[in-house]
PDB file of N, CA and C in Angstrom:
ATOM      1  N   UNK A   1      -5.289   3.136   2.362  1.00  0.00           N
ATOM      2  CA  UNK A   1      -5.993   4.350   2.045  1.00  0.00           C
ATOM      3  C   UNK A   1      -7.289   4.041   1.295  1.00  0.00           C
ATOM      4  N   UNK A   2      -7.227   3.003   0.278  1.00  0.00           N
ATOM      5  CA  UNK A   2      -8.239   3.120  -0.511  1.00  0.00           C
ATOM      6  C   UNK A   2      -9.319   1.866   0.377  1.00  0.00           C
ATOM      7  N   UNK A   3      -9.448   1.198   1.211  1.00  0.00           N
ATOM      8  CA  UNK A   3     -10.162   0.384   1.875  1.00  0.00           C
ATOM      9  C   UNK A   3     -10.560   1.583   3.320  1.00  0.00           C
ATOM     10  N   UNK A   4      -9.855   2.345   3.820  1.00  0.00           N
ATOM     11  CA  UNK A   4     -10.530   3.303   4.009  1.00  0.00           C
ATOM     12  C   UNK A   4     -11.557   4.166   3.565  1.00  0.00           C
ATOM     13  N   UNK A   5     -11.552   4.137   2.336  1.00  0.00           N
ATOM     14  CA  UNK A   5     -11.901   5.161   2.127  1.00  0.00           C
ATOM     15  C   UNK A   5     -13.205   4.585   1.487  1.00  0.00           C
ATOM     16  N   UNK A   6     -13.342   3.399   1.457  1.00  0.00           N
ATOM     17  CA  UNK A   6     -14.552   2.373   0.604  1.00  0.00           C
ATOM     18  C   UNK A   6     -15.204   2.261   2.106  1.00  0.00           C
ATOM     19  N   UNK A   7     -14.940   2.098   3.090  1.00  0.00           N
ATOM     20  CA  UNK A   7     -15.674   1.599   4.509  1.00  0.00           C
ATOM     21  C   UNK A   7     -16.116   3.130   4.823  1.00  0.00           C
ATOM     22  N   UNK A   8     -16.077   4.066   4.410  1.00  0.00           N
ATOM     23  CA  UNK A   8     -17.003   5.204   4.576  1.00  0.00           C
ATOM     24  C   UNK A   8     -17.610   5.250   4.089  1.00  0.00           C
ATOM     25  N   UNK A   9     -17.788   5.223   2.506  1.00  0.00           N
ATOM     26  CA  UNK A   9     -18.117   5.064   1.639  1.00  0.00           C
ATOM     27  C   UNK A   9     -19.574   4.574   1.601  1.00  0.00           C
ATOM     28  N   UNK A  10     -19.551   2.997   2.542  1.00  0.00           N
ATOM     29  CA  UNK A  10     -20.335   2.166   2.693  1.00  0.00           C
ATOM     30  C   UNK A  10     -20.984   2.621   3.894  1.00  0.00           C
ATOM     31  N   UNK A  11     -20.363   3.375   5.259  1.00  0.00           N
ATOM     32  CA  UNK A  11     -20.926   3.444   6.416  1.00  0.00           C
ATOM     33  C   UNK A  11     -20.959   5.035   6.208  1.00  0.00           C
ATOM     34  N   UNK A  12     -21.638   5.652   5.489  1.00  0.00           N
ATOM     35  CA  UNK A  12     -21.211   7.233   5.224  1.00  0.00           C
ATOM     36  C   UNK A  12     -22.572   7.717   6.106  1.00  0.00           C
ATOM     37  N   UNK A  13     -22.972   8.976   6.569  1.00  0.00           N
ATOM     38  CA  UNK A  13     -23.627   9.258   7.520  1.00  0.00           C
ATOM     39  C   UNK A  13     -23.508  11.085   7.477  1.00  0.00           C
ATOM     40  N   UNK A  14     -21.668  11.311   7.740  1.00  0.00           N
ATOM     41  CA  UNK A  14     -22.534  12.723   7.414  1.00  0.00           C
ATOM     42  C   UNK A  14     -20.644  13.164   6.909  1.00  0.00           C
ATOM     43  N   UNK A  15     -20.456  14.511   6.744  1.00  0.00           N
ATOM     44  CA  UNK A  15     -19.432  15.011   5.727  1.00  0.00           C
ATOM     45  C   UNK A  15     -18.269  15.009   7.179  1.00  0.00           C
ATOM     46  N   UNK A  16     -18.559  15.268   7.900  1.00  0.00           N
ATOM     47  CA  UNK A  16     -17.470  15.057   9.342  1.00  0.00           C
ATOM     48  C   UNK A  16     -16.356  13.657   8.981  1.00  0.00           C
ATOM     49  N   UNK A  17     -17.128  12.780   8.481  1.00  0.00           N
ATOM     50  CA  UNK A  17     -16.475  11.763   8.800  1.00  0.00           C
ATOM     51  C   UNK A  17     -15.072  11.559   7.906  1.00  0.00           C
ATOM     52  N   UNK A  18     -15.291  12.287   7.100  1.00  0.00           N
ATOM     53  CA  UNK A  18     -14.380  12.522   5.812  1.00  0.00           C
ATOM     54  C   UNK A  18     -13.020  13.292   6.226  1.00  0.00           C
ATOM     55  N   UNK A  19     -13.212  13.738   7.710  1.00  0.00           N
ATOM     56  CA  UNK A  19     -11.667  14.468   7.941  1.00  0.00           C
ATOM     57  C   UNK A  19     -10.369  14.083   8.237  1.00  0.00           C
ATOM     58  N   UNK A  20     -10.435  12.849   7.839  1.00  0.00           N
ATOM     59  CA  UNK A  20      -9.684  11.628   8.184  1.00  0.00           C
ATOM     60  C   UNK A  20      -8.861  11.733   7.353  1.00  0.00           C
ATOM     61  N   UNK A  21      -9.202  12.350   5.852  1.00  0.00           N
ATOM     62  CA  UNK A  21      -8.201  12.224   4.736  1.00  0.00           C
ATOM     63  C   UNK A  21      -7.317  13.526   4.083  1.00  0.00           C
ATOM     64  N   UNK A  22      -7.320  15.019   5.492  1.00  0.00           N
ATOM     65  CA  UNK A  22      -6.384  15.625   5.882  1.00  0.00           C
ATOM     66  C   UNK A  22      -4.884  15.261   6.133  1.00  0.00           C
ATOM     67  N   UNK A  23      -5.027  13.362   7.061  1.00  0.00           N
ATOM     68  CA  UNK A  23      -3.984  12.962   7.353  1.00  0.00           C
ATOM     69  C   UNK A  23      -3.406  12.349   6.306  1.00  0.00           C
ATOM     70  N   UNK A  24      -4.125  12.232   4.593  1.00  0.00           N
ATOM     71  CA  UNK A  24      -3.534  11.287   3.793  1.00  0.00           C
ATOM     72  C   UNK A  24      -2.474  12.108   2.848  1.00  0.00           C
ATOM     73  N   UNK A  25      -2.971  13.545   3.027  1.00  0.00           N
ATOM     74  CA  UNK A  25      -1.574  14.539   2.883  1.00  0.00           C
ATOM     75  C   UNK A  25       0.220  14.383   2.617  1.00  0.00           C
ATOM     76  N   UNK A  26      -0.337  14.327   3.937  1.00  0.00           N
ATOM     77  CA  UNK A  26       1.775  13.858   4.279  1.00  0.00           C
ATOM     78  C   UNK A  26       1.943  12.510   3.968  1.00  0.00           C
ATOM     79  N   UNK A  27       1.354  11.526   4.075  1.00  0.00           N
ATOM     80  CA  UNK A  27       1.642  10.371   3.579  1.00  0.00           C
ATOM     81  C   UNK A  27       1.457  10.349   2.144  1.00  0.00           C
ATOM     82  N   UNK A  28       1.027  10.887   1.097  1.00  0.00           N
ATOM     83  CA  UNK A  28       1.113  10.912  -0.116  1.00  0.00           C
ATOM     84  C   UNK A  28       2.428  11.507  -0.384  1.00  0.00           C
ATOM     85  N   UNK A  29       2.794  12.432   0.191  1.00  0.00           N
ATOM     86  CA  UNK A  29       4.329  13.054  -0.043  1.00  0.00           C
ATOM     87  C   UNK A  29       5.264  12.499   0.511  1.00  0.00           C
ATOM     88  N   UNK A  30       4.926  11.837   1.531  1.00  0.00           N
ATOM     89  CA  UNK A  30       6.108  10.815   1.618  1.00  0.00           C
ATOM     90  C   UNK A  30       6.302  10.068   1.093  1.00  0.00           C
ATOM     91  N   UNK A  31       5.185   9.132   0.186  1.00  0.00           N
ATOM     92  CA  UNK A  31       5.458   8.269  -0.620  1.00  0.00           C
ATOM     93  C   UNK A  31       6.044   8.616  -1.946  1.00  0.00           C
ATOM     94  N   UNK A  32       5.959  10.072  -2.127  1.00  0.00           N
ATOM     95  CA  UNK A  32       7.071  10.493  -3.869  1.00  0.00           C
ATOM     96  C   UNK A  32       8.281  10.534  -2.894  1.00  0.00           C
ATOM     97  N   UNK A  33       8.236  11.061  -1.652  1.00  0.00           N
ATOM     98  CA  UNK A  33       9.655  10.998  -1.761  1.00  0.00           C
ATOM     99  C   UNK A  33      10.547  10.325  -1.050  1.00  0.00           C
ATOM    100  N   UNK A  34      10.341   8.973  -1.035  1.00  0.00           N
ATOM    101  CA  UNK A  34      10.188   7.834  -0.976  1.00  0.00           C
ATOM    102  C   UNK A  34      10.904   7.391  -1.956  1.00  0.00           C
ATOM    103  N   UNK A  35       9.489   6.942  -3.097  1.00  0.00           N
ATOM    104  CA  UNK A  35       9.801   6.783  -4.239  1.00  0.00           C
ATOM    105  C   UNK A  35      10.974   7.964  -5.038  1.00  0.00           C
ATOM    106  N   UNK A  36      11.451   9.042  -4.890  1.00  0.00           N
ATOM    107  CA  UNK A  36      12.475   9.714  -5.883  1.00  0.00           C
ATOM    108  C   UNK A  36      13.405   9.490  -4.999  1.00  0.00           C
ATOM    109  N   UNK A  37      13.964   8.547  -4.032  1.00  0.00           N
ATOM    110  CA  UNK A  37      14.906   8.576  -3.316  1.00  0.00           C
ATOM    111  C   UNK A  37      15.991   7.877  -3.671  1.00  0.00           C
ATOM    112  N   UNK A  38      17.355   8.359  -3.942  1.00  0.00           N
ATOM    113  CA  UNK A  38      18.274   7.584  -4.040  1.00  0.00           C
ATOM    114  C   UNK A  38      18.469   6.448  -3.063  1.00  0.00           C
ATOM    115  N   UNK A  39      19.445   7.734  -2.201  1.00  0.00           N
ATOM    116  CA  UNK A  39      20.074   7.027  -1.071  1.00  0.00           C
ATOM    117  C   UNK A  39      19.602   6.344  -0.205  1.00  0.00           C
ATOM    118  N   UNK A  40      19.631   5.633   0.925  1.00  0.00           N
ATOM    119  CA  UNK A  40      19.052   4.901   1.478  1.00  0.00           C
ATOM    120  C   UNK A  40      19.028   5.551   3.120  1.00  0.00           C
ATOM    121  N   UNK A  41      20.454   6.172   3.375  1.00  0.00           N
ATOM    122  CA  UNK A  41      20.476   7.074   4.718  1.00  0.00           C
ATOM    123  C   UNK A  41      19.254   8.297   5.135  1.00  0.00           C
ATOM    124  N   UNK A  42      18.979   8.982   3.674  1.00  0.00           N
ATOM    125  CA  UNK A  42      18.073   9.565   3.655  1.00  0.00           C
ATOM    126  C   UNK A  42      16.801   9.265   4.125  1.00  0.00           C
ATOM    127  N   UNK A  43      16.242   8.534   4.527  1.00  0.00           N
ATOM    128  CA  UNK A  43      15.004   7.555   4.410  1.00  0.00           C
ATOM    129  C   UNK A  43      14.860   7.520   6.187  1.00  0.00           C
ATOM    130  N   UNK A  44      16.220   7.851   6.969  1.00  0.00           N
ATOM    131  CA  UNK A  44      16.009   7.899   8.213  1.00  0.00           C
ATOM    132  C   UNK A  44      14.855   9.455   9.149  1.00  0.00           C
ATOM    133  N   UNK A  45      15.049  10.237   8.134  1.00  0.00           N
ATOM    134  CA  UNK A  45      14.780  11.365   8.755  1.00  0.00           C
ATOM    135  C   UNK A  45      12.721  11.403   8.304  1.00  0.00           C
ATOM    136  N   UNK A  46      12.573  10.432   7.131  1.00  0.00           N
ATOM    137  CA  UNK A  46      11.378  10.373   6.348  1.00  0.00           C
ATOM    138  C   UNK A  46      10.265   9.241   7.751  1.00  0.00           C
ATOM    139  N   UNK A  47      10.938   8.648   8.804  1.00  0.00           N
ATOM    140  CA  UNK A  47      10.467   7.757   9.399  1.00  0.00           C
ATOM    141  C   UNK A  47       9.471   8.479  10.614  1.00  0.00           C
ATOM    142  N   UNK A  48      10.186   9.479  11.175  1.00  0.00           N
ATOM    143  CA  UNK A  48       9.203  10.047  11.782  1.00  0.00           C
ATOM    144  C   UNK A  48       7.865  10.776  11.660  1.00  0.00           C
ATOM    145  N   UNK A  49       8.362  11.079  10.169  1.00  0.00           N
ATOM    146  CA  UNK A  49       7.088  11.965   9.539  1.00  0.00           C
ATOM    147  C   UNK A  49       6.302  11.286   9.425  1.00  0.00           C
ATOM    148  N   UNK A  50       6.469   9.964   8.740  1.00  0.00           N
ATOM    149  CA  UNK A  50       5.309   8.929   8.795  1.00  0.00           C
ATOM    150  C   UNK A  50       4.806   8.681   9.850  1.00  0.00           C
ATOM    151  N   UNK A  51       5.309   8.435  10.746  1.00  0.00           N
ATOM    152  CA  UNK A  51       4.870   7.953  12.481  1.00  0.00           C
ATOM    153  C   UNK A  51       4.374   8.639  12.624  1.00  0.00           C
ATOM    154  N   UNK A  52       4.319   9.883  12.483  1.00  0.00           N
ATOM    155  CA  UNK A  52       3.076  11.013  13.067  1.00  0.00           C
ATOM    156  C   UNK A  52       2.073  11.057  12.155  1.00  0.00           C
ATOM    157  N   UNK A  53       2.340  10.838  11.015  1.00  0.00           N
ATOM    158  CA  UNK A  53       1.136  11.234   9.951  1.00  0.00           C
ATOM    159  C   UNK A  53      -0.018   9.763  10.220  1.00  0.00           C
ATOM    160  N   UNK A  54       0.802   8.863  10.278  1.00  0.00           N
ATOM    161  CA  UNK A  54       0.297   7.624  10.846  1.00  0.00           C
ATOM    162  C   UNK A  54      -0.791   7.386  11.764  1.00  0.00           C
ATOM    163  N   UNK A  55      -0.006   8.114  12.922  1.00  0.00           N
ATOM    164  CA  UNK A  55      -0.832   8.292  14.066  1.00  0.00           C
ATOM    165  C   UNK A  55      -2.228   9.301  14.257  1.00  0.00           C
ATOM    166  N   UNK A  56      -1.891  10.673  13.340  1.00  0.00           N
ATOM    167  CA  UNK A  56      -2.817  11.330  12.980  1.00  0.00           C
ATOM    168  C   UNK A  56      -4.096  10.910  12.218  1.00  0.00           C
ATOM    169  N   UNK A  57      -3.216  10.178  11.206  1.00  0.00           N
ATOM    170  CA  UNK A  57      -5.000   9.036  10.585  1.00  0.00           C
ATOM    171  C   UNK A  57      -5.392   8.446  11.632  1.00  0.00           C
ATOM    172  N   UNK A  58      -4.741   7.971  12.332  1.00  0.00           N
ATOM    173  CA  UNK A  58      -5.182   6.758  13.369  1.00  0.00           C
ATOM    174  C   UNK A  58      -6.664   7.447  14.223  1.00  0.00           C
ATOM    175  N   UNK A  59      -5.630   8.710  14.873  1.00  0.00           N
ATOM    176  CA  UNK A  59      -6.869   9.807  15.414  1.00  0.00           C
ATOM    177  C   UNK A  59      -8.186  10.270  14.808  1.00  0.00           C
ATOM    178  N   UNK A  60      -7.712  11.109  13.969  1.00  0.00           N
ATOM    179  CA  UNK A  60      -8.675  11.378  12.636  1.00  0.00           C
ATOM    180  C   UNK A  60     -10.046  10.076  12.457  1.00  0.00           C
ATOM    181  N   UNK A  61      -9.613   9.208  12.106  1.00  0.00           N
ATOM    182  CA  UNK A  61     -10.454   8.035  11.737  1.00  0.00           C
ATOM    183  C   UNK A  61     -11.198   7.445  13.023  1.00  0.00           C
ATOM    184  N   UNK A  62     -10.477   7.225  13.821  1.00  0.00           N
ATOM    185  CA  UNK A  62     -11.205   6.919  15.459  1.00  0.00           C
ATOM    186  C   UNK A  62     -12.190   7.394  15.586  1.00  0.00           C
ATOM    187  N   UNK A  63     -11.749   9.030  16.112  1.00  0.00           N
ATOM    188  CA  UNK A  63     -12.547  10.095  16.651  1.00  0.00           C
ATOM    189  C   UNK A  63     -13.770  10.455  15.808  1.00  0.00           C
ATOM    190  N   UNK A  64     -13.796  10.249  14.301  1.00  0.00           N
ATOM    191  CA  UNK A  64     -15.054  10.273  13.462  1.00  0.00           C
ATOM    192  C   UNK A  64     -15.541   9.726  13.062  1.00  0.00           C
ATOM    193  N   UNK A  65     -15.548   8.164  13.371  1.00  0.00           N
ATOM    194  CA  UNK A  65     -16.122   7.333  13.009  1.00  0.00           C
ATOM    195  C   UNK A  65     -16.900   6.311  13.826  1.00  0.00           C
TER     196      UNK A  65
END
């Protein structure tokens, strides 16, 4: 996230390019709850959310940059 966010930073151009960090949303909340997680079974249902949120930066960042 944060080397992302320095390579705009550096290659910055216009405010579009910045919509990339819509997708850093769900991945910030996955990472508390993540981190407040006991159990370990739990953690199965947390995998897809990432995979999409994942993939959504992936898009996000492509497409505007």
């Amino acid at each position: 996230m944060v080397l992302t966010m320095v390579y705009s930073v550096i290659n910055y151009h216009s405010i579009s390019q910045l919509t990339y960090i819509i997708a850093f949303i769900p991945l910030i909340i996955n990472l508390v709850t993540v981190y407040k997680n006991k159990e370990p079974k739990l953690l199965d249902s947390e995998l897809k959310k990432v995979a999409l949120s994942t993939f959504l930066f992936a898009l996000l960042f492509g497409f505007f940059h």
